[in-house]
Protein backbone atom coordinates (compact mmCIF):
# COMPACT_ATOMS: atom_id res chain seq x y z
CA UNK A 1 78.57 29.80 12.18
CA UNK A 2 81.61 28.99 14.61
CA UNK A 3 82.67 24.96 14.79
CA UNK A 4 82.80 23.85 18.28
CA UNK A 5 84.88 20.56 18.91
CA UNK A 6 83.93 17.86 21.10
CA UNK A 7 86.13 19.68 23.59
CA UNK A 8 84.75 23.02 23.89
CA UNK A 9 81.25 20.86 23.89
CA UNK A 10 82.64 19.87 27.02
CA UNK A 11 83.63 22.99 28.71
CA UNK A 12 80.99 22.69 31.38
CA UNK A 13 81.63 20.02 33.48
CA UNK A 14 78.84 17.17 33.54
CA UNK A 15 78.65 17.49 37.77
CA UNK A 16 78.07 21.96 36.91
CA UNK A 17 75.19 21.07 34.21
CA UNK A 18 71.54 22.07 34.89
CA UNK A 19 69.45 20.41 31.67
CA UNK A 20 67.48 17.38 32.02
CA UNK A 21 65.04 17.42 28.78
CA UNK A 22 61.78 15.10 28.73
CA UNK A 23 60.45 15.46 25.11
CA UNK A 24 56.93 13.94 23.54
CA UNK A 25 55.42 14.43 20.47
CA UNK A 26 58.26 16.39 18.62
CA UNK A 27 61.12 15.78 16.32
CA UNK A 28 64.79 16.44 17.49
CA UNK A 29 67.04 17.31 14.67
CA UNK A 30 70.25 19.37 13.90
CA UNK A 31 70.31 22.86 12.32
CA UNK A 32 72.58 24.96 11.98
CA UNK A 33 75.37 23.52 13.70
CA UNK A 34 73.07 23.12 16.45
CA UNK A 35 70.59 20.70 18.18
CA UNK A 36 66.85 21.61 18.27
CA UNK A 37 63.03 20.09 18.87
CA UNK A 38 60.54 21.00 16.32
CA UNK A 39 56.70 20.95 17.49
CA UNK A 40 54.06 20.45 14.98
CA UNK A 41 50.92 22.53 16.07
CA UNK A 42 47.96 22.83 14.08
CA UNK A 43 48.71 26.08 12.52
CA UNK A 44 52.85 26.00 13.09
CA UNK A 45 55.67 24.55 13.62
CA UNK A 46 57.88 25.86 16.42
CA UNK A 47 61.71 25.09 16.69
CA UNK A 48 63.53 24.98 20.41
CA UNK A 49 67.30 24.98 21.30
CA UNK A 50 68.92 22.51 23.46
CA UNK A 51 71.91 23.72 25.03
CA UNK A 52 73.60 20.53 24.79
CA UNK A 53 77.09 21.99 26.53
CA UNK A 54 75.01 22.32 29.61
CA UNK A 55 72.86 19.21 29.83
CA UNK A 56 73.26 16.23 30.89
CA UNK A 57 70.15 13.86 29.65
CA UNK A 58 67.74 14.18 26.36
CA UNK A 59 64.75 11.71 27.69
CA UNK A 60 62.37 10.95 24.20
CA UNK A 61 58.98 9.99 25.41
CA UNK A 62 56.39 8.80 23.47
CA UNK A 63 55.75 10.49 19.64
CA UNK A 64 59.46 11.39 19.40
CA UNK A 65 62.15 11.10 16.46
CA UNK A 66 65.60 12.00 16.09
CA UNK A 67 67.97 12.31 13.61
CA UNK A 68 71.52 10.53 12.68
CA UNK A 69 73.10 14.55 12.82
CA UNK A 70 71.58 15.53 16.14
CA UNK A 71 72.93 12.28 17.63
CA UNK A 72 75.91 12.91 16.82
CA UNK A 73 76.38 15.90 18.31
CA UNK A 74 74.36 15.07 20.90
CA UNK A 75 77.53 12.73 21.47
CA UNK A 76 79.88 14.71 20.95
CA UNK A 77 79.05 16.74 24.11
CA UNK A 78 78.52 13.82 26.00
CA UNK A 79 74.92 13.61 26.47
CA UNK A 80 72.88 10.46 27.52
CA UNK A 81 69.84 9.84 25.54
CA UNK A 82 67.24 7.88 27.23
CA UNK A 83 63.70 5.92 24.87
CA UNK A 84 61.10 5.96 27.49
CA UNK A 85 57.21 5.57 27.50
CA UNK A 86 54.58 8.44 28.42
CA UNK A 87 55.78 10.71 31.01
CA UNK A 88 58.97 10.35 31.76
CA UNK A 89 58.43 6.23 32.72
CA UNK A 90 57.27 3.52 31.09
CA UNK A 91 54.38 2.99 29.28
CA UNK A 92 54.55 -0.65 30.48
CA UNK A 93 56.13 -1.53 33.41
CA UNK A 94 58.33 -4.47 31.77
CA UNK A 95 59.56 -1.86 29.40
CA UNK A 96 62.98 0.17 30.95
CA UNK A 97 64.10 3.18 29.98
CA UNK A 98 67.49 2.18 27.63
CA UNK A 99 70.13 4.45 27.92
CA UNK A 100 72.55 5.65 24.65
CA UNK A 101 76.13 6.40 25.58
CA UNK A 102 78.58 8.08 23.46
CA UNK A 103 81.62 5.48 22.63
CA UNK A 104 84.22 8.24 23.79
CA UNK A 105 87.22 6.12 24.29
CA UNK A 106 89.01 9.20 26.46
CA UNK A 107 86.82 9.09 29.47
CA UNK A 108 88.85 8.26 32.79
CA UNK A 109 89.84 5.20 33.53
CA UNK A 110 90.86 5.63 37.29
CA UNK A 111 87.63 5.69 38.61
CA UNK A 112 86.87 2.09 37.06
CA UNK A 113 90.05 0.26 38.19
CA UNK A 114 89.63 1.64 41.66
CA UNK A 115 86.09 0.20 41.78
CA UNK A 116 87.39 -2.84 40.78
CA UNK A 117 90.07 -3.18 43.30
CA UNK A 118 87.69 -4.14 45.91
CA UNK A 119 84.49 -4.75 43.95
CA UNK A 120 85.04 -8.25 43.92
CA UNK A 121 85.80 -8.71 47.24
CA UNK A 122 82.08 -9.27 48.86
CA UNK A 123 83.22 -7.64 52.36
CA UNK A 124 84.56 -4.49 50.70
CA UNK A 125 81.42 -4.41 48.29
CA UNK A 126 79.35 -4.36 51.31
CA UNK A 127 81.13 -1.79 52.92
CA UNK A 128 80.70 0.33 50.18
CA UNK A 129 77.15 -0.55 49.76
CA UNK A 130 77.11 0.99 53.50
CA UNK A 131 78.82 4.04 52.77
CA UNK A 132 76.18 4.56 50.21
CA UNK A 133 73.47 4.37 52.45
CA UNK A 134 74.80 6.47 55.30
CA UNK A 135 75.50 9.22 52.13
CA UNK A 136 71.90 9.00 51.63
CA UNK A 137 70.96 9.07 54.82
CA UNK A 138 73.11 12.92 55.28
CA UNK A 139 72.44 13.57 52.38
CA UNK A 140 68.07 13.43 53.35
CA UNK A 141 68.81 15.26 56.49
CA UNK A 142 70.87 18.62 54.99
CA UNK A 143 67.90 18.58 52.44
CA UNK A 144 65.38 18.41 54.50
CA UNK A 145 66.92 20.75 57.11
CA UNK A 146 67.39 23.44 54.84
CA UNK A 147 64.80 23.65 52.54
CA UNK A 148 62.42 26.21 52.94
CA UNK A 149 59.87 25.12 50.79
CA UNK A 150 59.97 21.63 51.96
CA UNK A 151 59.80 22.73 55.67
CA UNK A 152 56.84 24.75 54.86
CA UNK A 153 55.08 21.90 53.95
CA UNK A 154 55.84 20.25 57.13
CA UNK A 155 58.89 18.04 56.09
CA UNK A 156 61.26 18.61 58.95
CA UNK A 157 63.64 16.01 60.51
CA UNK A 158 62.55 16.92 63.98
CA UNK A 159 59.68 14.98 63.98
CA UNK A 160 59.77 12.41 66.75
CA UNK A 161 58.61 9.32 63.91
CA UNK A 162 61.17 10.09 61.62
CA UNK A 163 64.10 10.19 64.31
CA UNK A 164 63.17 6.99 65.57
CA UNK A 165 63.30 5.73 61.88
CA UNK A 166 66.65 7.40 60.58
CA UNK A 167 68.09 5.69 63.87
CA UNK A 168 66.89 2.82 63.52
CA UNK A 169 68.52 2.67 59.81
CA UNK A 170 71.52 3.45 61.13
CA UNK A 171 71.83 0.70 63.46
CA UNK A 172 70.59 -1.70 61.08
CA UNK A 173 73.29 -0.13 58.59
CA UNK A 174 76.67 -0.56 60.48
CA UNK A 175 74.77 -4.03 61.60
CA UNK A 176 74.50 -5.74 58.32
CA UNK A 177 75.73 -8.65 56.83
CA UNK A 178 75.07 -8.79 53.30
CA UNK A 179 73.25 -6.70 50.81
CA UNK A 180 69.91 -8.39 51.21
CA UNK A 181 69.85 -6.78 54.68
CA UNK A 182 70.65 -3.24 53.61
CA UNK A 183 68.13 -3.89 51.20
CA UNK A 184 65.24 -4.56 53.93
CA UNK A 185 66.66 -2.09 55.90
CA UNK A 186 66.07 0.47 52.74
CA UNK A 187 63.19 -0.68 52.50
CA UNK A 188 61.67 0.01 55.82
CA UNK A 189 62.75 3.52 55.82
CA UNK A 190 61.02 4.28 52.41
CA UNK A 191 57.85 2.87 53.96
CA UNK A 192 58.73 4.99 56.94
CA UNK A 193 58.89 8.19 54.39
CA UNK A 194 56.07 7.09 52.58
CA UNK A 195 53.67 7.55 55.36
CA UNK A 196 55.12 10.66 57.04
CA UNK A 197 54.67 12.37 53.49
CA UNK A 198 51.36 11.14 52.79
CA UNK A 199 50.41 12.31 56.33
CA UNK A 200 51.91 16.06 55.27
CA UNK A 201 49.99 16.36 52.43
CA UNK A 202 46.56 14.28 53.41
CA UNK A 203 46.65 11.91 50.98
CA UNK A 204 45.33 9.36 52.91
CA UNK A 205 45.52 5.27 52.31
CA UNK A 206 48.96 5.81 50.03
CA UNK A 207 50.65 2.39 48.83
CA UNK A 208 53.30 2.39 46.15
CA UNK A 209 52.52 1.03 43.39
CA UNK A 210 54.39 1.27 39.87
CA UNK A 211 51.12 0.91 37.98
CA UNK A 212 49.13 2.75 39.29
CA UNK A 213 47.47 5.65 38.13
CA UNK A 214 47.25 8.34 41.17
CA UNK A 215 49.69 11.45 40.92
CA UNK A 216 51.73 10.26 43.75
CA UNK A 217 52.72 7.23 42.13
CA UNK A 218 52.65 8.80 38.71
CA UNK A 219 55.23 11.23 39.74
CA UNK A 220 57.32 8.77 41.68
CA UNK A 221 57.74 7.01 38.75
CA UNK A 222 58.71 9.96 36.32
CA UNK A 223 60.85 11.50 39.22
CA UNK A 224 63.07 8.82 39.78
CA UNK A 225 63.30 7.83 36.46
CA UNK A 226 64.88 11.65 36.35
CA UNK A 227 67.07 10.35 39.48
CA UNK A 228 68.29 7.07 37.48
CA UNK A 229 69.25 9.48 34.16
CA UNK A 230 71.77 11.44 36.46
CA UNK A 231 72.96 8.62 37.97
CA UNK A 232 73.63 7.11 34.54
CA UNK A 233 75.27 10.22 33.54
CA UNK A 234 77.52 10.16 36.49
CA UNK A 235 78.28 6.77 35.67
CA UNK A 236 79.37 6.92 32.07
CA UNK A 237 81.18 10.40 32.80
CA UNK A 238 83.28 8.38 35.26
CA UNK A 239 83.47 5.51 32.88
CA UNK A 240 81.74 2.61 35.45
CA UNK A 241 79.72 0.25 33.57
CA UNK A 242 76.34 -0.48 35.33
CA UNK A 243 76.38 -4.01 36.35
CA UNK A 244 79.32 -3.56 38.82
CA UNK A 245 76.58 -2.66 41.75
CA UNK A 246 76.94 -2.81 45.34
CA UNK A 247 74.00 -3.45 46.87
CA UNK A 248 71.13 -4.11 44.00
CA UNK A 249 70.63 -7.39 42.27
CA UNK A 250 73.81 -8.19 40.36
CA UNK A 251 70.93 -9.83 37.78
CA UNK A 252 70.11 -6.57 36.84
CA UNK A 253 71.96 -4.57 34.25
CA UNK A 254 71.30 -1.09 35.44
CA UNK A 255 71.70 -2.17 38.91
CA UNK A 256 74.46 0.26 40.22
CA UNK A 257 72.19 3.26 38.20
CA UNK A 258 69.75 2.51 40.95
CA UNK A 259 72.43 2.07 43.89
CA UNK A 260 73.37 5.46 42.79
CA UNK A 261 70.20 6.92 42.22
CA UNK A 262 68.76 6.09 45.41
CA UNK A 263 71.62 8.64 46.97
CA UNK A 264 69.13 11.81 46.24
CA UNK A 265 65.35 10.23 45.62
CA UNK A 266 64.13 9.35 49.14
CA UNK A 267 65.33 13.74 49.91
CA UNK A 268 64.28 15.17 46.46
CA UNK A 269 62.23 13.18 44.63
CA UNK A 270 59.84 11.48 47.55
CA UNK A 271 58.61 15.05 49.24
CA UNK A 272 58.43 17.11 45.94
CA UNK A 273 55.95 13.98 44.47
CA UNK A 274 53.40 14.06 47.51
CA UNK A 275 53.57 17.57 47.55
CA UNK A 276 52.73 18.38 43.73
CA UNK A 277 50.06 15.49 43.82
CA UNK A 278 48.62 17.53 46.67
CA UNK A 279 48.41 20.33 44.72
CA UNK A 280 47.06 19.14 41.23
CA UNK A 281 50.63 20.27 39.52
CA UNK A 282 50.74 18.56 35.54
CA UNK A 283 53.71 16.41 35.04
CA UNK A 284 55.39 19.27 33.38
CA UNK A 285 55.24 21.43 36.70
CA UNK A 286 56.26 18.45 39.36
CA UNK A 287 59.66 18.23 36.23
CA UNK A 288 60.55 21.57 36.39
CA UNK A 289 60.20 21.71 40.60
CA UNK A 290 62.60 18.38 40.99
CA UNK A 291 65.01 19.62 38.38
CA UNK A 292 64.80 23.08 40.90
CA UNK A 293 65.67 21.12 43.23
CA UNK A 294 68.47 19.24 41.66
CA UNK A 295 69.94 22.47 41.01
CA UNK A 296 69.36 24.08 44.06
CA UNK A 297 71.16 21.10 46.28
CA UNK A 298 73.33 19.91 44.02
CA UNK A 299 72.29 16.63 43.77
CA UNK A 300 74.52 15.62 40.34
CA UNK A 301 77.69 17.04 42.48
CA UNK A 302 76.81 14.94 45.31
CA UNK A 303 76.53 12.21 43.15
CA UNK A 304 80.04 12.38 41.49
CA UNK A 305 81.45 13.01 44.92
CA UNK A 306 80.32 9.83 46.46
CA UNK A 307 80.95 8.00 43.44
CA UNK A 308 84.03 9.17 43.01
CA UNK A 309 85.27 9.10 46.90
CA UNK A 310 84.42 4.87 46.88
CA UNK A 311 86.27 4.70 43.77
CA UNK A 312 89.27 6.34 44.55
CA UNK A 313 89.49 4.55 47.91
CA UNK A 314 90.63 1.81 46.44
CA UNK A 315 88.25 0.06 49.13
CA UNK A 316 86.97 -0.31 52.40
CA UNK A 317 88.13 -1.64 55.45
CA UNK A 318 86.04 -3.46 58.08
CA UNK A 319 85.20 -0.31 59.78
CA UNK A 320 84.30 1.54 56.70
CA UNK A 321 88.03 3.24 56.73
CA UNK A 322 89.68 4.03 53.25
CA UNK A 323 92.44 0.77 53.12
């Protein structure tokens, strides 16, 4: 069996991958130079492969072990692992999912210093908090413009509501004064989305609630939660720790994961969970469409791209012009 070195590990860049693994009830071990799940059936036990040089996240749900070997390697091609509860979220919403990152003291170290150049300037964070949001906002609209499977279901950016509503986020964008408004502004448009999907699909009275045990909710929970391991991949790739956020609480630990997360869940992750609860799809099938989708509009490129573009900027001017 062939060595590969952390390098080769790493041939595939972490913006090309296409893995996201959710495992339950299974044991994740090396073999064999490399990294597998064994199942335990009644009658069998049945061993998988992860291709760890193409993926980008290992989340272990509830019933999972792993061993000292397969982290390792696991590190060695710079793979996030992620303890979560049942499906993908928690089990209990004070519980958050707690991301392992390999100690790889060779990641770059550009990206960091230029976020700190203006990161501590609270005009320049805001800006940059803004240039987020209008990413997100594009970002929605090329999504939702070109998807075929999305428009079949009847999300389309031409409808009269939703115009109104992306325009009235972008005035409230460029009009904001602190983060606390670009939060409310956020805020309304996800309400906005909210009831244009639930509309789509006929799923009546719909209010978001974390607990809550409908599909919709269920799979907003367990697709975002997908959304915040990319983000955290993009992150530690880039070498950004997660408290240096722009617009969420700076409280929170994880708080940029979520600033960059929310770049790709209101376009991917909102539509695909209304439409899956619609049609009675099991957690595993609602997984395998967002990942699809992840794929298919490259939402972990987009995500190193806008990361990358406010980091290298070395900040923002008043009009939201690289200084």
């Amino acid at each position: 069996m062939k060595d590969f070195s952390p390098t080769d590990l790493k041939a595939i860049l972490h913006s090309k991958r296409a893995n996201l693994y959710y495992l339950e009830h299974c044991r994740v071990m090396q073999k064999d130079g490399r990294v597998l799940y064994l199942t335990e059936e009644k009658n069998e036990h049945q061993y998988w492969n992860i291709p760890i040089a193409n993926t980008t996240v290992v989340l272990l749900g509830t019933g999972t072990s792993i061993t000292q070997a397969a982290v390792r390697m696991l590190a060695q091609a710079g793979v996030l692992i992620g303890f979560c509860g049942g499906g993908g979220t928690p089990l209990y919403m004070s519980n958050e999912v707690e991301w392992m990152t390999s100690q790889s003291e060779y990641r770059p170290t550009q990206y960091l210093q230029g976020w700190m150049s203006f990161w501590f300037d609270d005009d320049k964070r805001l800006q940059a908090a803004k240039q987020f949001q209008q990413a997100r906002m594009e970002y929605l609209k090329r999504v939702w413009s070109k998807d075929r499977d999305l428009n079949n279901e009847g999300f389309n950016i031409d409808d009269s509501a939703l115009e109104s509503a992306f325009q009235r986020f972008d005035e409230r964008t460029e009009q904001a004064q602190k983060s606390s408004d670009l939060l409310l502004t956020e805020a309304q448009l996800t309400k906005t989305l909210y009831k244009f999907a639930a509309n789509q699909t006929n799923t009546g009275d719909f209010t978001r609630q974390h607990q809550a045990t409908d599909d919709a909710n269920a799979f907003l929970n367990h697709g975002n939660y997908l959304a915040y391991g990319l983000a955290a991949t993009t992150l530690w790739v880039l070498g950004i720790p997660h408290g240096f956020a722009v617009m969420h609480g700076k409280t929170r630990r994880g708080a940029l994961v979520f600033d960059v997360a929310d770049l790709i869940k209101d376009a991917v992750i909102l539509p695909w969970a209304f439409i899956c609860a619609k049609e009675k799809s099991t957690e595993q099938e609602f997984r395998q469409q967002c990942l699809q989708a992840f794929t298919d509009h490259k939402s972990l490129d987009f995500m190193f791209n806008q990361v990358k573009a406010i980091a290298l900027q070395g900040g923002l001017d008043e009009e939201g012009d690289a200084l």
